[in-house]
N, C-alpha and C. Protein backbone atom coordinates (compact mmCIF):
# COMPACT_ATOMS: atom_id res chain seq x y z
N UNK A 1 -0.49 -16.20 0.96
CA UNK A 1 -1.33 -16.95 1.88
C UNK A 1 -2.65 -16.19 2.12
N UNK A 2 -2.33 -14.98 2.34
CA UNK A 2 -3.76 -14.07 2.66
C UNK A 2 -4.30 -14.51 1.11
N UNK A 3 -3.95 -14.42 0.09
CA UNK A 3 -5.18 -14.46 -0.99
C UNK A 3 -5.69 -15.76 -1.06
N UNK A 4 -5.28 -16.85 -0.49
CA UNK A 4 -6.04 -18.12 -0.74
C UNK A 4 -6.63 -18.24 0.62
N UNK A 5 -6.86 -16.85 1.47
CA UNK A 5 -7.49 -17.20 2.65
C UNK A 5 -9.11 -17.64 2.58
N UNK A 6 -9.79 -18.40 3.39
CA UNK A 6 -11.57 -18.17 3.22
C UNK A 6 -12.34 -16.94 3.88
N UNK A 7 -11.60 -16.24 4.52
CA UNK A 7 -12.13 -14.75 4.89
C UNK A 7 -11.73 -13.65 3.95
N UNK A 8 -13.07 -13.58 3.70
CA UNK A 8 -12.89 -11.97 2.75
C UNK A 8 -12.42 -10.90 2.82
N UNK A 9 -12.20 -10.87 4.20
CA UNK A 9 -11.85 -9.05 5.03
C UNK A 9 -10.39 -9.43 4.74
N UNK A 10 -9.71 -10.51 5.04
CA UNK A 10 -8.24 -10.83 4.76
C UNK A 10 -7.37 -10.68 3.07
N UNK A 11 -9.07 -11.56 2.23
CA UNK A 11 -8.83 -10.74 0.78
C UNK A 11 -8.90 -9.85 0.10
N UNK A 12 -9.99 -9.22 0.82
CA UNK A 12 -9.97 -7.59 0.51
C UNK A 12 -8.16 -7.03 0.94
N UNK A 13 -8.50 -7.24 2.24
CA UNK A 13 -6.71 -7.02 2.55
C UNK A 13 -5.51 -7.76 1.48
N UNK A 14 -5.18 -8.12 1.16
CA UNK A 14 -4.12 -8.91 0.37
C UNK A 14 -4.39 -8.54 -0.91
N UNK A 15 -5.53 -8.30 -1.43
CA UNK A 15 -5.98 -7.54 -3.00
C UNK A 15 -5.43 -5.96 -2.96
N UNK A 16 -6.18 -5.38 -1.71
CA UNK A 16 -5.52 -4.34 -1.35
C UNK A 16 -4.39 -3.02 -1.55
N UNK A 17 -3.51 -4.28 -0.85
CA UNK A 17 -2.30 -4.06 -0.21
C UNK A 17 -1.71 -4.56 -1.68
N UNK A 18 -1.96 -5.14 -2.58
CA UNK A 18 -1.09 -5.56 -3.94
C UNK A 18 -1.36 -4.47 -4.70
N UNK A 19 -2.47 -4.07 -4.89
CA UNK A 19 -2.95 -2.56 -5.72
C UNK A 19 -1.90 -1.90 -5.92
N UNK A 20 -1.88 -1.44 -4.19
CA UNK A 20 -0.97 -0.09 -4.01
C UNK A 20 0.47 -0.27 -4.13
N UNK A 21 0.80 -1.65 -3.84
CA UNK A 21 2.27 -1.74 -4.07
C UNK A 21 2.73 -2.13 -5.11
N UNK A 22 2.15 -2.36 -6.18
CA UNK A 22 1.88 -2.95 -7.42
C UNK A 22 2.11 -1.28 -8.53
N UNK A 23 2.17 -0.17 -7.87
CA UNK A 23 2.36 0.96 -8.07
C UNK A 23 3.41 1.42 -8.68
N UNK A 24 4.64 0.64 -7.54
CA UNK A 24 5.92 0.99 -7.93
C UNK A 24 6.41 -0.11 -9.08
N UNK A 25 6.79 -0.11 -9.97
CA UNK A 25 7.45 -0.56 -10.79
C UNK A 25 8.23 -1.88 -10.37
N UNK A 26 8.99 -1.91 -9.54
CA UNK A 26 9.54 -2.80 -9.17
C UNK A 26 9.22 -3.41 -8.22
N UNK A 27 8.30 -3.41 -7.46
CA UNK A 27 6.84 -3.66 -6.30
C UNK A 27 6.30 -4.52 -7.76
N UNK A 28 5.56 -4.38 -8.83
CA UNK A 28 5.00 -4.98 -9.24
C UNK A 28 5.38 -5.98 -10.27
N UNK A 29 6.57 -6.04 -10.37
CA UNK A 29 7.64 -7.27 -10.89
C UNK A 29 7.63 -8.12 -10.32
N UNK A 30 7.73 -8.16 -8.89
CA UNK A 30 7.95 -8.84 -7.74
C UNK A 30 6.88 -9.07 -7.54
N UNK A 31 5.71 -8.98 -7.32
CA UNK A 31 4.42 -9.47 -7.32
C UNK A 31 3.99 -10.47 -7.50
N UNK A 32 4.49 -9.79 -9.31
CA UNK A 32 3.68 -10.79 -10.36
C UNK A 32 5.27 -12.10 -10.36
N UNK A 33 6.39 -11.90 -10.05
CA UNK A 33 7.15 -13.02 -10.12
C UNK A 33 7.32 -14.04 -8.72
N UNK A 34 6.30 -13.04 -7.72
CA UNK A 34 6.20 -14.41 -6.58
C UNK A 34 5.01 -15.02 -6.49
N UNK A 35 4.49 -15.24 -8.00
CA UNK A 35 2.88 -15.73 -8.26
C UNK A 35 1.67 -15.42 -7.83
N UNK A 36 1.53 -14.51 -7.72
CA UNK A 36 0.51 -13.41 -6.91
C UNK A 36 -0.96 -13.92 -8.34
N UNK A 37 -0.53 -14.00 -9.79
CA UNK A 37 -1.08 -13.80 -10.99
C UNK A 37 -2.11 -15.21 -10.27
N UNK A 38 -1.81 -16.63 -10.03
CA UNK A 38 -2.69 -17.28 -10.18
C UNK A 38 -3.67 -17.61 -9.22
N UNK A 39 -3.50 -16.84 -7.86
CA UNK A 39 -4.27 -16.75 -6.72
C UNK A 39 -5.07 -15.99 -7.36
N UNK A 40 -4.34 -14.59 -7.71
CA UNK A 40 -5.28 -13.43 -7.91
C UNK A 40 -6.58 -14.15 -8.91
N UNK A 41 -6.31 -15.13 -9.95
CA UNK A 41 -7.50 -15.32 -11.23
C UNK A 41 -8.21 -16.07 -10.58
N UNK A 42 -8.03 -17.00 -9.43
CA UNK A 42 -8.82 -18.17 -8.43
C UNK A 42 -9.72 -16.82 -7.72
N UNK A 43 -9.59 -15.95 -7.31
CA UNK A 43 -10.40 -15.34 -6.77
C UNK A 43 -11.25 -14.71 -7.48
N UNK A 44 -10.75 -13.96 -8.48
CA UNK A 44 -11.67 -13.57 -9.75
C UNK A 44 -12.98 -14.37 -10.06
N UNK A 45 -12.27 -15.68 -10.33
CA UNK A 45 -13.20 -16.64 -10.37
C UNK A 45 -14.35 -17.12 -9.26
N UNK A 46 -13.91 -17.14 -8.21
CA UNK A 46 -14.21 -17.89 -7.34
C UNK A 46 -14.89 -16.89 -6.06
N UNK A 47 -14.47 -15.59 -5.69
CA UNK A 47 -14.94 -14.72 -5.08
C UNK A 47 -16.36 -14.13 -5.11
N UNK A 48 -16.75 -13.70 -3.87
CA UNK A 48 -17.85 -13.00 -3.65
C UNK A 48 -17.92 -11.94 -5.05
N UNK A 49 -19.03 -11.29 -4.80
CA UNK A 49 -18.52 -10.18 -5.82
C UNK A 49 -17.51 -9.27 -5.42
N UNK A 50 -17.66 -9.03 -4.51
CA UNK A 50 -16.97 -7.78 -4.19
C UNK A 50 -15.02 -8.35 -4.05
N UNK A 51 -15.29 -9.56 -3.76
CA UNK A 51 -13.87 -9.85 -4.02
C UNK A 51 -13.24 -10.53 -5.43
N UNK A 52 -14.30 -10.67 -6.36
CA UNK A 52 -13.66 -10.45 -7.68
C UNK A 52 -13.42 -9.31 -8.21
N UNK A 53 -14.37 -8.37 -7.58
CA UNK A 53 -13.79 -6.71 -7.79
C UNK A 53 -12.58 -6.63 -7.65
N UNK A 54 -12.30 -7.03 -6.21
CA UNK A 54 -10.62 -6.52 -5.74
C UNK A 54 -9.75 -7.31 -6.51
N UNK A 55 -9.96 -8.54 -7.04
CA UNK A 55 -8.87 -9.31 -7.32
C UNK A 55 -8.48 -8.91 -8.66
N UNK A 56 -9.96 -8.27 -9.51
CA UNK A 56 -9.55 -7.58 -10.55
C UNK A 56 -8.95 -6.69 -10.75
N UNK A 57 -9.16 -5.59 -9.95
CA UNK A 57 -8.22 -4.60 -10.00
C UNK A 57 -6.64 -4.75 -9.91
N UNK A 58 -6.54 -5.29 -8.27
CA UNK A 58 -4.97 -5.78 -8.39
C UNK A 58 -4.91 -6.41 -10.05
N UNK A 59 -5.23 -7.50 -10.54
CA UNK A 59 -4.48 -7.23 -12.13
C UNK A 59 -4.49 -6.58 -12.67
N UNK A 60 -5.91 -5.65 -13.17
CA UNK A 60 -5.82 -5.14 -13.88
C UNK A 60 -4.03 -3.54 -13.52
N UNK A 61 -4.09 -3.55 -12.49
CA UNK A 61 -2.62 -2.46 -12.00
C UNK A 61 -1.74 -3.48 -12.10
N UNK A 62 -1.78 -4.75 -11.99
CA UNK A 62 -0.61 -5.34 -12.35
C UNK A 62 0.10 -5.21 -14.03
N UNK A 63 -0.75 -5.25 -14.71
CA UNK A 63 -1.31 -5.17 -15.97
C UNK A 63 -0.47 -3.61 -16.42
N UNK A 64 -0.79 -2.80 -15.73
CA UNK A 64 -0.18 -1.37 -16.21
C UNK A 64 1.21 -1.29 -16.75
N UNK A 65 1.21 -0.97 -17.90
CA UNK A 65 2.92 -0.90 -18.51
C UNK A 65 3.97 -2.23 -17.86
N UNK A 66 3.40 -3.63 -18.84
CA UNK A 66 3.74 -4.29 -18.09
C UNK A 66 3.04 -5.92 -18.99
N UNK A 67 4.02 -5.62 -20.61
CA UNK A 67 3.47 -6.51 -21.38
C UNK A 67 2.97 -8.02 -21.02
N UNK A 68 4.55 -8.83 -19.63
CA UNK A 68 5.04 -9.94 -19.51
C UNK A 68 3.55 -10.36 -18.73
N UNK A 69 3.23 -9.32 -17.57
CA UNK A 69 2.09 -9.62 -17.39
C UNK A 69 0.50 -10.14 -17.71
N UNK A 70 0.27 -8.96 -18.88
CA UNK A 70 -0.62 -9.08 -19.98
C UNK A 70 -0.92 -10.18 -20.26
N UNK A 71 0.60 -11.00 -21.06
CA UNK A 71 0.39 -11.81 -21.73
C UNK A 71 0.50 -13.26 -21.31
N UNK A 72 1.06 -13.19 -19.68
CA UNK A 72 0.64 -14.59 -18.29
C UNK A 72 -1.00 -14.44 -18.61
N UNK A 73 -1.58 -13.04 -18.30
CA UNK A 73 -3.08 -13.12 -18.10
C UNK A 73 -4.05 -14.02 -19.12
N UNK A 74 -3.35 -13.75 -20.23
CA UNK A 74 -3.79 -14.16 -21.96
C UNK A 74 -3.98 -15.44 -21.69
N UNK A 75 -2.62 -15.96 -21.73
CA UNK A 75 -2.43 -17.70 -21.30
C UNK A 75 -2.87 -17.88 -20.24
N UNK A 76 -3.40 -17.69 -19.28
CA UNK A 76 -4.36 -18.23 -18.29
C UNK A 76 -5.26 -18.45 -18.14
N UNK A 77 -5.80 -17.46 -19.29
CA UNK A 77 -7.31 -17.78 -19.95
C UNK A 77 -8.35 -16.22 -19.37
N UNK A 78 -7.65 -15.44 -18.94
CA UNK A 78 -8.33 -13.95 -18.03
C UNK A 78 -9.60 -13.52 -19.15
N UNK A 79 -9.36 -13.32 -20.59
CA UNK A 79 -9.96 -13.16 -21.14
C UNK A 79 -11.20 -13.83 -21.32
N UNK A 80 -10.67 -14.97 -21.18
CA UNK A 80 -12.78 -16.20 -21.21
C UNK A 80 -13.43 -15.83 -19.87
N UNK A 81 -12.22 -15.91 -18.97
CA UNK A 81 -12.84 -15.76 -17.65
C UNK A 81 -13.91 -14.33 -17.52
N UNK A 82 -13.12 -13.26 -17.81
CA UNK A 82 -14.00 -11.84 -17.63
C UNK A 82 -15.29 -11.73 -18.64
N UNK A 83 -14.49 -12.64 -19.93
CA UNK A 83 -15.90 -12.89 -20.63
C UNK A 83 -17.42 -13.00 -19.68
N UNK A 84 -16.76 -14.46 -19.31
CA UNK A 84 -18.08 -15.27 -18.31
C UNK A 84 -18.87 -14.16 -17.10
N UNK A 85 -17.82 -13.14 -16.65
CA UNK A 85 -18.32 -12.33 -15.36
C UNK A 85 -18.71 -11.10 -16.07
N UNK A 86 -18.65 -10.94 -17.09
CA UNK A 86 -19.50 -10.02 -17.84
C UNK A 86 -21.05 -10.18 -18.02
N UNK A 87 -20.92 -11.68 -18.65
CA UNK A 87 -22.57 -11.93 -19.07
C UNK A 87 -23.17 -12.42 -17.69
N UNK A 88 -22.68 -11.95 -15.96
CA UNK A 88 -23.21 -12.60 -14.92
C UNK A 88 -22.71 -11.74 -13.71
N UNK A 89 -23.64 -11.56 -12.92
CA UNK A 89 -23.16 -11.24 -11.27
C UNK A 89 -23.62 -9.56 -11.16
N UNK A 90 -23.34 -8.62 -10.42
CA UNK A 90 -23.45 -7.08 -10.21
C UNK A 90 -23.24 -6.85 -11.38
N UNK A 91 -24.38 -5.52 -11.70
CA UNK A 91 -23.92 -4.79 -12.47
C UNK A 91 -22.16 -4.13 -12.92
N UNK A 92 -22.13 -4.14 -11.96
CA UNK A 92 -20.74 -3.28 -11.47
C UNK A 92 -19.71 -4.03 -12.38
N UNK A 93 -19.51 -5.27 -11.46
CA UNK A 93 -18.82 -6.38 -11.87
C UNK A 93 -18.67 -6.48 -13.86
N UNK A 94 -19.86 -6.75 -13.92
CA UNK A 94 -19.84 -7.17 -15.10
C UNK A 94 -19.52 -5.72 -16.44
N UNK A 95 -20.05 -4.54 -15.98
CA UNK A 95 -19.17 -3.62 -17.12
C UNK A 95 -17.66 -3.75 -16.47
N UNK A 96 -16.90 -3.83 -15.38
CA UNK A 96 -15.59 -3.68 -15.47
C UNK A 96 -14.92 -4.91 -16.11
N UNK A 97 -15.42 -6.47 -15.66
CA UNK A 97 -15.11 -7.61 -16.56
C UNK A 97 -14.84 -7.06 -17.81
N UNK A 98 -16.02 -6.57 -18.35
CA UNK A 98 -15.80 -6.14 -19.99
C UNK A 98 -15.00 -5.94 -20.10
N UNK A 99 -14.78 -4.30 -19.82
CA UNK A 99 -13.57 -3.31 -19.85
C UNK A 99 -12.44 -4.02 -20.09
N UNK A 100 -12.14 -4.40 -18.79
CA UNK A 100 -10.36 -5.09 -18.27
C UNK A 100 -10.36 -6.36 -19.51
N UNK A 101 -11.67 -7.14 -19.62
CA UNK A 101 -11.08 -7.98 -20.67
C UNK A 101 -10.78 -7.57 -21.93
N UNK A 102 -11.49 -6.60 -22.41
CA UNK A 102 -11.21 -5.59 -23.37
C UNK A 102 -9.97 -5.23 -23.86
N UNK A 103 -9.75 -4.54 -22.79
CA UNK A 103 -8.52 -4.04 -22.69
C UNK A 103 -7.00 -5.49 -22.84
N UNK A 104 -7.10 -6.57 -22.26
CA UNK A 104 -6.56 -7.50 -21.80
C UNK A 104 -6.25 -7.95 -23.86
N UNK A 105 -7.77 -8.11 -24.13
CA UNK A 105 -7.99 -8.87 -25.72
C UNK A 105 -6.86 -7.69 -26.47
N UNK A 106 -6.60 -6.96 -26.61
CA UNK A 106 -6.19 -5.40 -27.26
C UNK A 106 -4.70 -5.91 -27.48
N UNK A 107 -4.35 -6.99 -27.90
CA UNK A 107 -2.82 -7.05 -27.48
C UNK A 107 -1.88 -6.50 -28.33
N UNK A 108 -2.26 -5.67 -29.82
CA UNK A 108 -1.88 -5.12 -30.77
C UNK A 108 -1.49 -3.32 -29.84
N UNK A 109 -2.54 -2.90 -29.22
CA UNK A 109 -2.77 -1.56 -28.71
C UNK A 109 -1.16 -1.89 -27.35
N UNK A 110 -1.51 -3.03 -26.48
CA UNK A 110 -0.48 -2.91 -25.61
C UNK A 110 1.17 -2.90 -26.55
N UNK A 111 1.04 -4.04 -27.34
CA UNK A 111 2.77 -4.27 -28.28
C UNK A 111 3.06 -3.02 -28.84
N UNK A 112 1.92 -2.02 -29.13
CA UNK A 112 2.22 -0.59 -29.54
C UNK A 112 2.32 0.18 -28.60
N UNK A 113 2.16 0.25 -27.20
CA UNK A 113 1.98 0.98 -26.26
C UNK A 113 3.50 1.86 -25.86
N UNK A 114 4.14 2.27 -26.34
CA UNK A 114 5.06 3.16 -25.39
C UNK A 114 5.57 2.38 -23.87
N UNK A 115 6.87 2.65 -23.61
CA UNK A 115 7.05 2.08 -22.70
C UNK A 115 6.85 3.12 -21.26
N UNK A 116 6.14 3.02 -19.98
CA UNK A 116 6.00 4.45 -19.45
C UNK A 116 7.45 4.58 -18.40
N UNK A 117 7.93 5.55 -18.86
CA UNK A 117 9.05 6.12 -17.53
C UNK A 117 8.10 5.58 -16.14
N UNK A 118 8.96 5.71 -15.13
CA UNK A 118 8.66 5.25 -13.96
C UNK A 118 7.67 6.38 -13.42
N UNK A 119 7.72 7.82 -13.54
CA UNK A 119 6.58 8.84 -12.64
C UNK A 119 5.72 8.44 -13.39
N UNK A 120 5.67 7.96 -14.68
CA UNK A 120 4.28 7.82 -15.91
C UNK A 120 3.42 6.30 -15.24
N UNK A 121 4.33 5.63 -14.77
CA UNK A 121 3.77 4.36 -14.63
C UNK A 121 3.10 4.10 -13.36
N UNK A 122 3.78 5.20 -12.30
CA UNK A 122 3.22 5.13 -10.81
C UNK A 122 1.77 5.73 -10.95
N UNK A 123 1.89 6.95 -11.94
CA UNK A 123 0.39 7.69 -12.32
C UNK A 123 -1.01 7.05 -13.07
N UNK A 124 -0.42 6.05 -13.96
CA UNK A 124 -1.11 5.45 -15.01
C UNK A 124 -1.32 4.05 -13.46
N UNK A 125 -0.76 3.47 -12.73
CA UNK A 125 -0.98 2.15 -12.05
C UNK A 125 -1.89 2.83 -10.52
N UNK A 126 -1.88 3.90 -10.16
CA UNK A 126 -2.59 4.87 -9.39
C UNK A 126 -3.99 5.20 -9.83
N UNK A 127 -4.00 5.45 -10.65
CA UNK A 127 -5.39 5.70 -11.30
C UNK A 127 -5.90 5.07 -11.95
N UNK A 128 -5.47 3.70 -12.14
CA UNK A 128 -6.49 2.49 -12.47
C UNK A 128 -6.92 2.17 -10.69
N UNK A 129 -5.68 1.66 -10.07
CA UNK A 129 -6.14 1.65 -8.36
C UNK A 129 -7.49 2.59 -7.67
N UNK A 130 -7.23 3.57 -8.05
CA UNK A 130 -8.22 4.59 -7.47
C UNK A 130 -9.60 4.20 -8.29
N UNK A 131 -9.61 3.78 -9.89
CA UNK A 131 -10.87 3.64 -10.15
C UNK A 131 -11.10 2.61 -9.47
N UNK A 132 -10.55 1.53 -9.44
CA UNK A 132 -11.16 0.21 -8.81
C UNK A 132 -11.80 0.40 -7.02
N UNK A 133 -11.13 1.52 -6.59
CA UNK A 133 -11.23 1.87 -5.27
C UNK A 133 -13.07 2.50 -5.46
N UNK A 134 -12.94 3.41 -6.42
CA UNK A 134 -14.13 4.26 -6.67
C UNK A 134 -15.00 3.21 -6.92
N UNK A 135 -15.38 2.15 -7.37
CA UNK A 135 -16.25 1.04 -7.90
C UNK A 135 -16.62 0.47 -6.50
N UNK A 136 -15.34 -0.04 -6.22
CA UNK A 136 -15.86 -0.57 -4.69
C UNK A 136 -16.75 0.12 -3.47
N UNK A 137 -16.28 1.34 -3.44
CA UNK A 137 -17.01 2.21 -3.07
C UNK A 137 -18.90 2.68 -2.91
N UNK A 138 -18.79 2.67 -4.51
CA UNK A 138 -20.21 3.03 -5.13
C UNK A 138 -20.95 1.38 -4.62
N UNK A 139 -20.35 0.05 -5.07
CA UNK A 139 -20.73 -0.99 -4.58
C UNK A 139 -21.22 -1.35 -3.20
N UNK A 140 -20.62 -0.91 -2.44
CA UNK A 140 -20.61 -0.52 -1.15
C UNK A 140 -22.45 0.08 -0.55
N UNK A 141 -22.52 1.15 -1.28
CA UNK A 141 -23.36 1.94 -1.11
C UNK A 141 -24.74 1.69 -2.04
N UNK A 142 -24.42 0.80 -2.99
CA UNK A 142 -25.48 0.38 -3.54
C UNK A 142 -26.35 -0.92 -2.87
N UNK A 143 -25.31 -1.50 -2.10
CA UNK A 143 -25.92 -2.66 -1.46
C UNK A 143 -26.41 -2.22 -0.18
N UNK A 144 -26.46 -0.61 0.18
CA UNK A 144 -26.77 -0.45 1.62
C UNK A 144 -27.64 0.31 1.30
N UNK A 145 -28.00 0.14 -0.38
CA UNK A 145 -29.46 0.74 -0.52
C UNK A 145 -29.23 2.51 -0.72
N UNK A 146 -28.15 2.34 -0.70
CA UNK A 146 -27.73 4.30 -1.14
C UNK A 146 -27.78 5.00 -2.36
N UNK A 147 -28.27 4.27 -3.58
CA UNK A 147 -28.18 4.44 -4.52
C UNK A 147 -26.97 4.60 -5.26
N UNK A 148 -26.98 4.90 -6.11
CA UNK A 148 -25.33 5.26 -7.35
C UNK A 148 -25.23 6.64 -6.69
């Protein structure tokens, strides 16, 4: 409900709060199996910038060691979509679109990927979180005129 809210401070919250719990392994099964995946791409789409930031990230950590996901994203179309927010919107925005769609298109690199033990996966779904945290951040400060 918070992600189909019309207040942003509530989607920032609900993008959030999925990041980090999206961490644990079985936190992010449950996520992505109580449909979290097609709110999250409506906001992608449809969000401020700063809340297609967040909505990206939560996938993209949903995304972490975590083929079934990947390949909902594939069929949903994530890839045209990040396309489109690449060639448009913040700087910011648009190299991470790339990236994540990048990464998303790669589906040879994920089917080869190793499967990660659970400390591997909290570390690897943590530090995509934290970059997306770090982006928001710098975003933050670029719009208040603070420079990079």
């Amino acid at each position: 409900a918070m992600l189909s809210s019309t207040d942003e401070a509530s989607q920032a919250a609900a993008t959030g709060a999925l990041s980090c719990l999206a961490e644990n392994p079985v936190c992010q099964q449950m996520i992505a199996g109580a449909g979290a995946l097609a709110p999250l791409m409506k906001l992608t789409q449809y969000g401020s910038d700063m809340g297609k930031l967040s909505a990206m990230g939560a996938l993209d950590v949903l995304t972490v060691n975590n083929p079934l996901v990947q390949q909902e994203l594939l069929t949903a179309g994530a890839p045209k979509l990040l396309s489109g927010l690449e060639s448009m919107g913040a700087q910011l925005l648009r190299e991470q679109a790339g990236s994540f769609g990048a990464r998303l298109r790669d589906e040879k690199a994920a089917a080869a990927a190793p499967k990660l033990d659970e400390a591997a996966h909290v570390r690897a779904a943590r530090d995509t979180r934290i970059k997306y945290d770090g982006l928001r951040q710098r975003a933050v400060r670029m719009m208040q005129g603070w420079g990079d």
